[in-house]
Structures are given as C-alpha cells and as structure tokens.
C-alpha atoms as a PDB file:
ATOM      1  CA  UNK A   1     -16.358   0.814  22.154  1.00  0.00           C
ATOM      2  CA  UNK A   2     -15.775   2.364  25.358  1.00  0.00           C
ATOM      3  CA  UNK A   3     -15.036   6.217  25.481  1.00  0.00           C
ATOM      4  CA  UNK A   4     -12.189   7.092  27.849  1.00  0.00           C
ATOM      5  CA  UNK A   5      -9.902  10.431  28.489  1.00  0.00           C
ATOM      6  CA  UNK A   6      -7.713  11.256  25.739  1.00  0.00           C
ATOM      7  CA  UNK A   7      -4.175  12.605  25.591  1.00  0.00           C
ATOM      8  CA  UNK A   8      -2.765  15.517  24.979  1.00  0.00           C
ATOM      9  CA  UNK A   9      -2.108  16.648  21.391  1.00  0.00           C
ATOM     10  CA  UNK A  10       1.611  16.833  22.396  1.00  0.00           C
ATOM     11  CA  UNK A  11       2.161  13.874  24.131  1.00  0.00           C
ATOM     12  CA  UNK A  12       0.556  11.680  21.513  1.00  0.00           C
ATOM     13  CA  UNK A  13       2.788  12.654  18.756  1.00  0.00           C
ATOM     14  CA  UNK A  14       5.851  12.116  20.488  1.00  0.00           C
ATOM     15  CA  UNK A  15       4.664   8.428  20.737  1.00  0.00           C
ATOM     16  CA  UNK A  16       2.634   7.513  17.743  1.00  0.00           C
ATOM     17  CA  UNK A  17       4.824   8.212  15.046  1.00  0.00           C
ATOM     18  CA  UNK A  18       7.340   5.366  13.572  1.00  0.00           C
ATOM     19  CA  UNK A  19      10.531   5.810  15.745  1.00  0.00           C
ATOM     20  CA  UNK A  20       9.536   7.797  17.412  1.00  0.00           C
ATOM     21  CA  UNK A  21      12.055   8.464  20.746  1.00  0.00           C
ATOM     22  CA  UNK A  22      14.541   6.474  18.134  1.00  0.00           C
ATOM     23  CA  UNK A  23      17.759   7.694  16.059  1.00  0.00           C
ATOM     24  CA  UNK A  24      16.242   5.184  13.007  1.00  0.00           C
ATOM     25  CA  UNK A  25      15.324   7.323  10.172  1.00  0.00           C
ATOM     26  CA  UNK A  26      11.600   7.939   9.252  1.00  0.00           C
ATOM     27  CA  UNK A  27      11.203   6.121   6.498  1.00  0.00           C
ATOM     28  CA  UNK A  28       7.850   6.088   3.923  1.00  0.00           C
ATOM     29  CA  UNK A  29       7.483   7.625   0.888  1.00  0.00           C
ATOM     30  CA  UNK A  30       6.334  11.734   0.583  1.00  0.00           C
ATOM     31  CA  UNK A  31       2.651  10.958   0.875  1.00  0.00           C
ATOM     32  CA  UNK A  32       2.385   9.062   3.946  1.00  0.00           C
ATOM     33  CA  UNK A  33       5.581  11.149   5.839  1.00  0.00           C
ATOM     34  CA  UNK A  34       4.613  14.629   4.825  1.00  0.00           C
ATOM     35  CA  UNK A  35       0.342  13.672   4.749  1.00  0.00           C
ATOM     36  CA  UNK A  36      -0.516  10.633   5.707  1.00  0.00           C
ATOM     37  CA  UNK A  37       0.789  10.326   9.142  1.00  0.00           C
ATOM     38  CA  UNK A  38       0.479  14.269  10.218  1.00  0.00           C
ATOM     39  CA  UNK A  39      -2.814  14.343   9.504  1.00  0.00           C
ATOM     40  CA  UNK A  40      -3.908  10.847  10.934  1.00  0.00           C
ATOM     41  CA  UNK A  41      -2.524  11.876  14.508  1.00  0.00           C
ATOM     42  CA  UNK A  42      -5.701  13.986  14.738  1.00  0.00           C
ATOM     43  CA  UNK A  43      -8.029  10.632  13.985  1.00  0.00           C
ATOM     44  CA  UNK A  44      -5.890   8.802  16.237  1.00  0.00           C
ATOM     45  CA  UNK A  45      -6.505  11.257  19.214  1.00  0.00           C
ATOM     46  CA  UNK A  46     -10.318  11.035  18.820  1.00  0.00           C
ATOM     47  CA  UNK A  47      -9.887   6.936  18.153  1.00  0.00           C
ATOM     48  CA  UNK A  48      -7.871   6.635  21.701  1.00  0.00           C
ATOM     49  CA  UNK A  49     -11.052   8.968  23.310  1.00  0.00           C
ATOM     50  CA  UNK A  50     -13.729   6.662  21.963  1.00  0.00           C
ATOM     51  CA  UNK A  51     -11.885   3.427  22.245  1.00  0.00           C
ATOM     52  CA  UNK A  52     -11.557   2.028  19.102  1.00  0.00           C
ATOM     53  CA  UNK A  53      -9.058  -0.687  18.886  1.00  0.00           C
ATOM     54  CA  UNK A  54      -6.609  -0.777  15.939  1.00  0.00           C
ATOM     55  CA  UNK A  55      -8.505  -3.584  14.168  1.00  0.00           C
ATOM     56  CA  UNK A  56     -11.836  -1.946  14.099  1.00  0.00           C
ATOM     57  CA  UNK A  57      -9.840   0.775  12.705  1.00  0.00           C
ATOM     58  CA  UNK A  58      -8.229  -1.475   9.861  1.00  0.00           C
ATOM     59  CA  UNK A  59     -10.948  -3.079   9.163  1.00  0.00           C
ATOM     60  CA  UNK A  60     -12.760   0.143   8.337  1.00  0.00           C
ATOM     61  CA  UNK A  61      -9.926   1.709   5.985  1.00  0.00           C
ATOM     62  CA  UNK A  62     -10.802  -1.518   4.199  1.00  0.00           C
ATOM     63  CA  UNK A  63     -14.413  -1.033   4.013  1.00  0.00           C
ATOM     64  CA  UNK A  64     -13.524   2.299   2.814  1.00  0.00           C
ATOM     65  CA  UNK A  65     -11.190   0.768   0.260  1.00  0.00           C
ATOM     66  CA  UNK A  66     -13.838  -1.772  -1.135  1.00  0.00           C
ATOM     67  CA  UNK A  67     -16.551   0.794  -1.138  1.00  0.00           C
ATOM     68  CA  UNK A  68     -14.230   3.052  -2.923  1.00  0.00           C
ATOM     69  CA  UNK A  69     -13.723   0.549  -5.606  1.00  0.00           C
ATOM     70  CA  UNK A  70     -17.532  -0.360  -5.936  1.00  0.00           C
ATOM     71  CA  UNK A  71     -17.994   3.185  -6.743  1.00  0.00           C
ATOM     72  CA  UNK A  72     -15.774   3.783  -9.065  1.00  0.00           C
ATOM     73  CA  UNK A  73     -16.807   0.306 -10.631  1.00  0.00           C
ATOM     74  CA  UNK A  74     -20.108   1.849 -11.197  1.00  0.00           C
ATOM     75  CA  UNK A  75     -18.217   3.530 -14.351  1.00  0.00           C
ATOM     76  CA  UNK A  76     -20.322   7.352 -13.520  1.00  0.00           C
ATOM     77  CA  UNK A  77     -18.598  10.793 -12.605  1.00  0.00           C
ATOM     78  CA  UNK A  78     -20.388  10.699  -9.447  1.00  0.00           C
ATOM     79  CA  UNK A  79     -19.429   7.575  -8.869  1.00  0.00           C
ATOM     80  CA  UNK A  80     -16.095   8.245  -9.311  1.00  0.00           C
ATOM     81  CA  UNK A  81     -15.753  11.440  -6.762  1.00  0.00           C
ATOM     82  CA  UNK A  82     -17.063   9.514  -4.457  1.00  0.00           C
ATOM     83  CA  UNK A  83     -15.108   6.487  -4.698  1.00  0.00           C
ATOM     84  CA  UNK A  84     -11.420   8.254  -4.935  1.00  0.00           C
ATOM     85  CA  UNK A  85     -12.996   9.947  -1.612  1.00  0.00           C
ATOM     86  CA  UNK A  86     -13.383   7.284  -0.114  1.00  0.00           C
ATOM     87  CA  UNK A  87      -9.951   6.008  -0.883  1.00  0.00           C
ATOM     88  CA  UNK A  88      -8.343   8.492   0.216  1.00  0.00           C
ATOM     89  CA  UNK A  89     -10.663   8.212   3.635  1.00  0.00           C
ATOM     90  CA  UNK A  90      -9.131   4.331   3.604  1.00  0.00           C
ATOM     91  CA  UNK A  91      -5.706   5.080   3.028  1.00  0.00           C
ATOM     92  CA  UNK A  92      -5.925   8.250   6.036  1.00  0.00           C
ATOM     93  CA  UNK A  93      -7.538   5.291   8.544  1.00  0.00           C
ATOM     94  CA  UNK A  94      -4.636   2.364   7.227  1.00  0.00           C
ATOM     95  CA  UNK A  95      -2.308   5.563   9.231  1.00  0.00           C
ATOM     96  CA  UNK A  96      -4.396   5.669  12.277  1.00  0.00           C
ATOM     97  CA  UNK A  97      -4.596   2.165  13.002  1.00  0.00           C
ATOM     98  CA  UNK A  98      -0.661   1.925  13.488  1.00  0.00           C
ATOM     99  CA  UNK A  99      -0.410   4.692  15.512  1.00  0.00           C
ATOM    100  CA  UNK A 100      -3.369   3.728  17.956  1.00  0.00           C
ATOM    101  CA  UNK A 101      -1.339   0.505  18.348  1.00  0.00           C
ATOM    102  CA  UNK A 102       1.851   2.013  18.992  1.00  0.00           C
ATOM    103  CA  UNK A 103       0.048   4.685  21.810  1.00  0.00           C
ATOM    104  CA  UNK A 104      -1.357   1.851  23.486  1.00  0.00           C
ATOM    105  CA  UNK A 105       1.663  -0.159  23.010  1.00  0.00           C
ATOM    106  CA  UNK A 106      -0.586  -3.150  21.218  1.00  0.00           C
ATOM    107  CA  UNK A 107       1.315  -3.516  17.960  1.00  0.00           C
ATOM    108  CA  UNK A 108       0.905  -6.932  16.648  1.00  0.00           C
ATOM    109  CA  UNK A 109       2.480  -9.637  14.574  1.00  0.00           C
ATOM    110  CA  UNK A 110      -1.414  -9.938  13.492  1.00  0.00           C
ATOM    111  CA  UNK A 111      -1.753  -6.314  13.204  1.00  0.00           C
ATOM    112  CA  UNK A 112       0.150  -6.423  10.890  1.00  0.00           C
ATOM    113  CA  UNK A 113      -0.751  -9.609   9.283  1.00  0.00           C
ATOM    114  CA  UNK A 114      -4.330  -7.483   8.999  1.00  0.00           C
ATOM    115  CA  UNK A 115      -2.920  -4.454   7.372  1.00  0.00           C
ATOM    116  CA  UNK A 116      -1.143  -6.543   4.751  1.00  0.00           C
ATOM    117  CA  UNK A 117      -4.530  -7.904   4.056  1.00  0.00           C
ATOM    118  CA  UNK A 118      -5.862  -4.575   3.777  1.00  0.00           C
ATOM    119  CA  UNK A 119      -2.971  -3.872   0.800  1.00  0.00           C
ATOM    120  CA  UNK A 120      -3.524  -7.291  -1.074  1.00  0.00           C
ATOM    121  CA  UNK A 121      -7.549  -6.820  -1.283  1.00  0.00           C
ATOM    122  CA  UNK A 122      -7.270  -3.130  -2.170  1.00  0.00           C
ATOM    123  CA  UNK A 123      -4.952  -3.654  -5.074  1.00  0.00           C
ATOM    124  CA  UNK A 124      -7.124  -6.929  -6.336  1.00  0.00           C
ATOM    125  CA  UNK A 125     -10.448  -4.446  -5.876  1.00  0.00           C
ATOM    126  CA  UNK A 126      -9.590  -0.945  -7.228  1.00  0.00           C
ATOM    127  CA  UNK A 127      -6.971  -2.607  -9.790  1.00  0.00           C
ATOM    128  CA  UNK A 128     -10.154  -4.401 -11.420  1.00  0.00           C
ATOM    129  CA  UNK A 129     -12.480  -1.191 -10.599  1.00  0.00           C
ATOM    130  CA  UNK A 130     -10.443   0.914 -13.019  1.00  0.00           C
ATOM    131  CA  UNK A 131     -10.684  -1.561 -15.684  1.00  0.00           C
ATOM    132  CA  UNK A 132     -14.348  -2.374 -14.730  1.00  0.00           C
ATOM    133  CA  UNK A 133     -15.910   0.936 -14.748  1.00  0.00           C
ATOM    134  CA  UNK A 134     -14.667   1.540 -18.069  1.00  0.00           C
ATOM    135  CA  UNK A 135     -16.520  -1.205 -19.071  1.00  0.00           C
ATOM    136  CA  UNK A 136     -19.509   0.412 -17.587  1.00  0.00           C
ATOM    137  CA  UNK A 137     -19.068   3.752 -19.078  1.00  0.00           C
ATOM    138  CA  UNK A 138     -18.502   2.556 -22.412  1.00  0.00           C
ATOM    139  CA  UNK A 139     -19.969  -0.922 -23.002  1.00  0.00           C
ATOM    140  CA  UNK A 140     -16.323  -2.449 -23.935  1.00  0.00           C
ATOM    141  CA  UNK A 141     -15.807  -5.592 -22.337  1.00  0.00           C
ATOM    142  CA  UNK A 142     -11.720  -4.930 -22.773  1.00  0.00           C
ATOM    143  CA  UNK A 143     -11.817  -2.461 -20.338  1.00  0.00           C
ATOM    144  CA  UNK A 144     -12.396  -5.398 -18.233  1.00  0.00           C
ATOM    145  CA  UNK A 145      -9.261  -7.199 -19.091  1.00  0.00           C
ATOM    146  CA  UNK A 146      -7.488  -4.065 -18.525  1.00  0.00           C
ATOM    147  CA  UNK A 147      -8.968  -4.305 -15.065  1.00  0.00           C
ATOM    148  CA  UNK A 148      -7.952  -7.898 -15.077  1.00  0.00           C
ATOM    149  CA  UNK A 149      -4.454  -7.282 -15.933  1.00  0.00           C
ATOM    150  CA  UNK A 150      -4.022  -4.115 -13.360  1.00  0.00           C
ATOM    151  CA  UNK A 151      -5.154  -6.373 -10.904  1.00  0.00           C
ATOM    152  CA  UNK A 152      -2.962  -9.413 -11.113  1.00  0.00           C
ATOM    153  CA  UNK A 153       0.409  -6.990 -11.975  1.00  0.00           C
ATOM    154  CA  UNK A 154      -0.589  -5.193  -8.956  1.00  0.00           C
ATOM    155  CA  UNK A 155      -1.173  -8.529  -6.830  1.00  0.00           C
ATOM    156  CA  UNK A 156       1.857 -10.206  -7.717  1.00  0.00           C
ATOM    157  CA  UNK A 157       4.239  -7.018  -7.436  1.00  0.00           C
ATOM    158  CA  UNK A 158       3.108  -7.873  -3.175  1.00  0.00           C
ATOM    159  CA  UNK A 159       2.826 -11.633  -3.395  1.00  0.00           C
ATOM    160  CA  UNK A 160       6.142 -11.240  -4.910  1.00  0.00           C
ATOM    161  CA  UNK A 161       7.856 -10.030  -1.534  1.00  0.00           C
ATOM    162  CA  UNK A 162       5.640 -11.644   0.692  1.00  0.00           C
ATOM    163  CA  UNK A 163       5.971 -15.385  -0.740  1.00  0.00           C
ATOM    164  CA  UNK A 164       9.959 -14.653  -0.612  1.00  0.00           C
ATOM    165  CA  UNK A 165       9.656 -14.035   3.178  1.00  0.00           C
ATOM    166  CA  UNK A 166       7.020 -17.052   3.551  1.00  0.00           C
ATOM    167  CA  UNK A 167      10.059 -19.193   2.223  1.00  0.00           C
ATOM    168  CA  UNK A 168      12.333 -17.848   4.312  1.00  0.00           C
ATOM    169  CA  UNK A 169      10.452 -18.968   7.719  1.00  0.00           C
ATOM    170  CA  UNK A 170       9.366 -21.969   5.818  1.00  0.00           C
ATOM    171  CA  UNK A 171      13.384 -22.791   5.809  1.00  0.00           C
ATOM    172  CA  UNK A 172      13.500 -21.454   9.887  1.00  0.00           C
ATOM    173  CA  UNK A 173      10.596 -24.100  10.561  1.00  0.00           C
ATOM    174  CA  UNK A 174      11.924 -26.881   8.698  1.00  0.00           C
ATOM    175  CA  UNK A 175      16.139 -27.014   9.450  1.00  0.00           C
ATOM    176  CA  UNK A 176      17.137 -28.289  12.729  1.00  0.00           C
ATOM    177  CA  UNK A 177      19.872 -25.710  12.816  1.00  0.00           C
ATOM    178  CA  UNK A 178      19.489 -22.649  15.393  1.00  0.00           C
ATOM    179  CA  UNK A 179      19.828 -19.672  13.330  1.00  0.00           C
ATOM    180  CA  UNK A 180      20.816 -15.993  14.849  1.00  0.00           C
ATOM    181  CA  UNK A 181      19.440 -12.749  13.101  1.00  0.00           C
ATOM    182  CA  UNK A 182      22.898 -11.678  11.399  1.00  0.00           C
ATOM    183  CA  UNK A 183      21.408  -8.024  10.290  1.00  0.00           C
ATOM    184  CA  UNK A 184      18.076  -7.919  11.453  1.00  0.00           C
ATOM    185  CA  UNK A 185      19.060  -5.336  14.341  1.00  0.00           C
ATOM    186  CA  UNK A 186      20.795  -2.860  11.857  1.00  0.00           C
ATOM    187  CA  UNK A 187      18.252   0.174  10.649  1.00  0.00           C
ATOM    188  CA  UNK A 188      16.753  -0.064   7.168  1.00  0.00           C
ATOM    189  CA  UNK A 189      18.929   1.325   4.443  1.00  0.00           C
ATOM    190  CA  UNK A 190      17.363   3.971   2.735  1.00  0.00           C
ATOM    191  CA  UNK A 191      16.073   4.188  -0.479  1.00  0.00           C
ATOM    192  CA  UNK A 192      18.353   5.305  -3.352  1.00  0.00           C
ATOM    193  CA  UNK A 193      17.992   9.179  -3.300  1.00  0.00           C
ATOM    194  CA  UNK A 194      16.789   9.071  -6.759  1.00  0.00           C
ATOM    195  CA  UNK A 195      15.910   8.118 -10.648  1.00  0.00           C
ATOM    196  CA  UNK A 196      18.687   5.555 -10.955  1.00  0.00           C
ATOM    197  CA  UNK A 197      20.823   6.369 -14.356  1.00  0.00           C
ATOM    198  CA  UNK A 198      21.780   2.701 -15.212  1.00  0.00           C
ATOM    199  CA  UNK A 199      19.805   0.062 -17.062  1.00  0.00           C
ATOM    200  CA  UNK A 200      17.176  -1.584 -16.514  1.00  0.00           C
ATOM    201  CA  UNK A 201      16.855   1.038 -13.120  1.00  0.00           C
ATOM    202  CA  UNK A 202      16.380   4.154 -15.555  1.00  0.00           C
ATOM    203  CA  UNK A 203      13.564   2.372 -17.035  1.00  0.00           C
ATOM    204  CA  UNK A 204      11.808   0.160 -14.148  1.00  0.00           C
ATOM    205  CA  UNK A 205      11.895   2.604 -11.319  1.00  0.00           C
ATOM    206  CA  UNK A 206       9.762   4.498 -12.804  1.00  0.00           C
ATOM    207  CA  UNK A 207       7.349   1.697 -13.426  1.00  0.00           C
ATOM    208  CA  UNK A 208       7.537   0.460 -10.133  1.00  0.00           C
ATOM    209  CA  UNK A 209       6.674   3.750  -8.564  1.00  0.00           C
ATOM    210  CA  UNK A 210       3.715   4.180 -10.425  1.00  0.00           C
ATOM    211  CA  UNK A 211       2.499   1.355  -9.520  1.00  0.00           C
ATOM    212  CA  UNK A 212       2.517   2.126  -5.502  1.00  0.00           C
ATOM    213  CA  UNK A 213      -0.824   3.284  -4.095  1.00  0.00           C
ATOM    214  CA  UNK A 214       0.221   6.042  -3.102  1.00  0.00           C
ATOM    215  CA  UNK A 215       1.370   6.841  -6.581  1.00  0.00           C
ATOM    216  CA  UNK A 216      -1.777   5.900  -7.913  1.00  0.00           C
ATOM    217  CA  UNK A 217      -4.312   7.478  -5.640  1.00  0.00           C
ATOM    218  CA  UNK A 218      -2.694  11.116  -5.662  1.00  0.00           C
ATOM    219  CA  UNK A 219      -3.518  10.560  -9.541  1.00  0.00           C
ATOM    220  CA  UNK A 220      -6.742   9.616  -9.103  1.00  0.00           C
ATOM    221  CA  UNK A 221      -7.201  12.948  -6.959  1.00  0.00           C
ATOM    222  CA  UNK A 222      -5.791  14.552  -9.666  1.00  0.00           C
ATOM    223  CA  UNK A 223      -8.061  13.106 -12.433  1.00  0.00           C
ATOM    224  CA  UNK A 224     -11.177  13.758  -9.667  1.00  0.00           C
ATOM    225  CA  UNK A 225      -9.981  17.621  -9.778  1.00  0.00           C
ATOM    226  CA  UNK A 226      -9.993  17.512 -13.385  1.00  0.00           C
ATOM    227  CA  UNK A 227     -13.380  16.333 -13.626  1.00  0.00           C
ATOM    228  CA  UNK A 228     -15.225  19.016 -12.175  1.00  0.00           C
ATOM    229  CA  UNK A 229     -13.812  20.792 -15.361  1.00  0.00           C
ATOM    230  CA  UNK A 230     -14.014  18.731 -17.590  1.00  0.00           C
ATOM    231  CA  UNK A 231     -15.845  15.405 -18.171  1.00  0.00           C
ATOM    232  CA  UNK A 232     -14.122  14.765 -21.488  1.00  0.00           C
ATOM    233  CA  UNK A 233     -10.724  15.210 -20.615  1.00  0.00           C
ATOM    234  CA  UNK A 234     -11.493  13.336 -17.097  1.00  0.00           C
ATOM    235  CA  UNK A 235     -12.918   9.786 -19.165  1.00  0.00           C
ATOM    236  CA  UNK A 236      -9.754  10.436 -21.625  1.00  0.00           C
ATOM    237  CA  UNK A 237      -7.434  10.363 -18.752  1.00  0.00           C
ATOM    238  CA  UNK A 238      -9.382   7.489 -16.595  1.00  0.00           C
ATOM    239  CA  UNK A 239      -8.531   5.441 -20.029  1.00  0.00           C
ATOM    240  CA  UNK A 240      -5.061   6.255 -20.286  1.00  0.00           C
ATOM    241  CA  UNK A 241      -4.153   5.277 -16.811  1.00  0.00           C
ATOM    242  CA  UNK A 242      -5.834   1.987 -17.145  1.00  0.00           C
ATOM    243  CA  UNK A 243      -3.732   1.220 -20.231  1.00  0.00           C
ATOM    244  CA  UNK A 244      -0.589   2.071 -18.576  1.00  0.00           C
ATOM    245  CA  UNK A 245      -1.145   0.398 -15.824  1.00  0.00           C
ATOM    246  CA  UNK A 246      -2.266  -2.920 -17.307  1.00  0.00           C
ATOM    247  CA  UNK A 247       0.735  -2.322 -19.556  1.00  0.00           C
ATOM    248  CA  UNK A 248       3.463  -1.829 -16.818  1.00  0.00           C
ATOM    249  CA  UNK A 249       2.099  -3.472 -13.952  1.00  0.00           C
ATOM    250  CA  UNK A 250       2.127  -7.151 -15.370  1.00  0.00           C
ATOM    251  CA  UNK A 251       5.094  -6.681 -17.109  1.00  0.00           C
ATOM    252  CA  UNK A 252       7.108  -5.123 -14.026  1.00  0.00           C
ATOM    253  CA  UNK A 253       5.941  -8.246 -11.794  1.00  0.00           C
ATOM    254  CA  UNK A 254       6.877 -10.976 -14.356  1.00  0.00           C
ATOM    255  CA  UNK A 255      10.280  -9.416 -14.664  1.00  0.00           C
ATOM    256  CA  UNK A 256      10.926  -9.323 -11.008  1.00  0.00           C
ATOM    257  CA  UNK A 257       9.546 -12.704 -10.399  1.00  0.00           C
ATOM    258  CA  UNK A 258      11.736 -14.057 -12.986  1.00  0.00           C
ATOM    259  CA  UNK A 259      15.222 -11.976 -11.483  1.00  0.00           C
ATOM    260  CA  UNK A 260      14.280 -13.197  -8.399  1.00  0.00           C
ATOM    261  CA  UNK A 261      14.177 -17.175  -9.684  1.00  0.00           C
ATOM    262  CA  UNK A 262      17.350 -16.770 -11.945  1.00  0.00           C
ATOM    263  CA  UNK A 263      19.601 -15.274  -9.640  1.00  0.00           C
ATOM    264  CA  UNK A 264      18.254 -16.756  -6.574  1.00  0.00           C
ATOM    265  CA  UNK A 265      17.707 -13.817  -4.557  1.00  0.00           C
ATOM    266  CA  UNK A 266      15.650 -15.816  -1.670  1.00  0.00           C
ATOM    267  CA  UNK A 267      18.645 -17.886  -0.938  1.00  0.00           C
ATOM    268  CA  UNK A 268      21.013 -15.019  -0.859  1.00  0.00           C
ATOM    269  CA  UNK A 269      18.668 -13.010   1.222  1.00  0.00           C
ATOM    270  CA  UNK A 270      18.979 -15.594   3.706  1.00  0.00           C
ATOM    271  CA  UNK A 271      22.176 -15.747   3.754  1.00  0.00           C
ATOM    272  CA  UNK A 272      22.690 -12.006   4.310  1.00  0.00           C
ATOM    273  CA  UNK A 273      20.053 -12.112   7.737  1.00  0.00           C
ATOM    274  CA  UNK A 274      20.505 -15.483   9.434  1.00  0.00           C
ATOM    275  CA  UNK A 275      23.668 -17.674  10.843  1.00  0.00           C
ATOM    276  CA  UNK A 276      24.053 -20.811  12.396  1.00  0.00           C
ATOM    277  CA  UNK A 277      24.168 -20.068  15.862  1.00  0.00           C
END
C-alpha cells in the first residue's frame, strides 16, 4: 500500500462513474445508480490516497460477503445485525473497486473475471446462510435444505449466463472462420420500463427480481430494522423469505435453463453478435 495525493472530489466523479464522458446510458438497477455508486465515490477517493489497488479492494467486499454470511449462519439476532452489515459493507466495496480501476485506467478482463467470482461465492454463501441459521435458531435440519435450495437456484440463475457466454468463445476458439463483432459496438438496450403484462413475464419477472442481490439485501435491511422492534416478527419474516426463495429461486433457474436448451438461444445469440469476416 503506498499512500499518494488524491484527487479532487470533482474531478474523480467525472471519471469513475460507468460512461462517464459517454452518451451510453447509465445502466444498473435503483440500488447501485441512486446508492451504490454515489456513495462509493467517497471510498474510492480515500482508496486512490492510500493506494489500494482494485483487487485488494475486491477481495475485501468478499471477505465482507463471507463474514456476513458466517454471521448470519450463526442463526442469533446479533448475529444477524451484524452480518446484513457487513453485507451491505461488501456490496458498497464491490462499487469502489470498479471505479478505482476506471480512475487509474486499470480495468481488467481479470478484474472482472474477480468480481464475477465475488457474485458466484456470495450467492453460494449467504444463499445457504439463510437456510443455515434457521437451522441454528430452531434445531430443524430443513432449514438447511432451504439453504441448500436458495443456494443452487441462486448459483445457477449466474452459471446460467455465464456458461452461455463460455460456449460462445468456446465456438470463437474452435472454428477456423474469422468472425467480426456484428453488434457488439451498439449500446446496451435497456431494460423493459416495467412489470411486463404478458405470460409467463407477468409472473417470472417478478421472481427473477427478487432473486437479485440487490433485491435481497435491501430486504434483509429491512428485516434488520424490524428486529430492533421486534424479535418475533423479525424470526417470522427471516422464515418466510427463506421459503420463498428456495421456492422461486430453483424453480426460476430450471425454467430458464430449459428455454434456453429448447429454443436454442446460445446459437441464436451468436448469430445476432458475430459474422464471418
């Protein structure tokens, strides 16, 4: 670590945020654009002072992550303040690590494959924490399959996208063709501006965004705000989101994985981004 001068306040959030200097569209969900990021400028300016590179910033939003899920593993009130805490200090550093990169102009392929690390572990960890501490509190060894079950929907919901682009380079690697990047230049379209109306999107986007982290750790906050009034109705609710969730996160990844297969959505995707050159 090696402390140097830092920036002005000014200057470093006209650089560190996404697209920043672009015409591209911020894009994120409310959390991270109205939260996450505004807030994490202020950890980035004392990260560029000190020195701290992105990874050692990464790597300690996931420290924060685990130890957030150990807590709240331990199944106790306490144990739970302090482990949504922590989450929430793990999902504030998994902002500042991007935008240290982008001030020093380091952003990384690996960067990146780090941060996607960060996701997969934190969603295997804290899905089986909520299930797990259950078990703790109560003695019920099915809260543990409902910890089980959180884990793996929320596990393959990722895996899901990420092993579709892992077989799209796979097909790069392997043809002998010279491919061109068809759309890859063009911004990313945003999201649809709302609760779609039509089956099955009236019923799965729901599901899908309360599966999202940042879904589920702004209810967690809310639970840990509940607590401090009552105990009762905070165990009550800790139960009913690990039902849900074990319910709808499984579910929502089989039924994507299986779209995906049947209507050979890889192969299109392909199609849409790459041409023989």
């Amino acid at each position: 670590m090696r402390k140097t001068s830092g920036p002005a306040m000014a200057e470093l959030r006209s650089r560190v945020f996404k697209h920043s200097g672009t015409s591209r569209p911020e894009v994120g969900n409310l959390l991270a654009r109205r939260v996450g990021r505004p807030s994490a400028v202020y950890g980035t300016w004392i990260a560029v002072r000190l020195g701290f590179s992105p990874h050692t910033i990464t790597a300690s939003a996931l420290t924060a992550n685990l130890c957030g899920a150990a807590c709240i593993g331990i199944g106790s009130h306490a144990g739970f303040v302090a482990g949504v805490i922590l989450l929430i200090g793990g999902y504030w550093l998994d902002h500042v690590d991007g935008q240290v990169a982008r001030w020093r102009g380091s952003a990384s392929i690996t960067g990146v494959y780090f941060d996607y690390l960060l996701h997969h572990v934190t969603n295997l960890a804290l899905g089986f924490a909520l299930g797990f501490g259950l078990t703790m509190r109560t003695g019920s060894p099915l809260w543990s399959l409902c910890g089980f079950a959180i884990a793996s929907g929320w596990t393959l919901l990722s895996l899901h996208n990420d092993c579709r682009y892992k077989a799209l380079f796979q097909r790069l690697k392997a043809s002998d063709e010279n491919y061109r990047v068809d759309r890859g230049s063009k911004p990313r379209p945003l999201a649809p501006p709302g609760w779609p109306t039509a089956w099955p999107g009236i019923v799965t986007w729901p599901m899908a965004k309360a599966c999202e982290f940042h879904v589920v750790l702004s209810t967690l906050a809310i639970l840990m705000v509940v607590s401090a009034v009552s105990t009762s109705s905070w165990l009550i609710g800790w139960k009913i989101i690990a039902l849900v969730q074990a319910m709808i996160a499984p579910a929502l990844a089989l039924g994507r994985v299986a779209r995906s297969i049947s209507r050979d959505e890889a192969d299109a995707e392909f199609d849409r981004w790459f041409r023989v050159s």
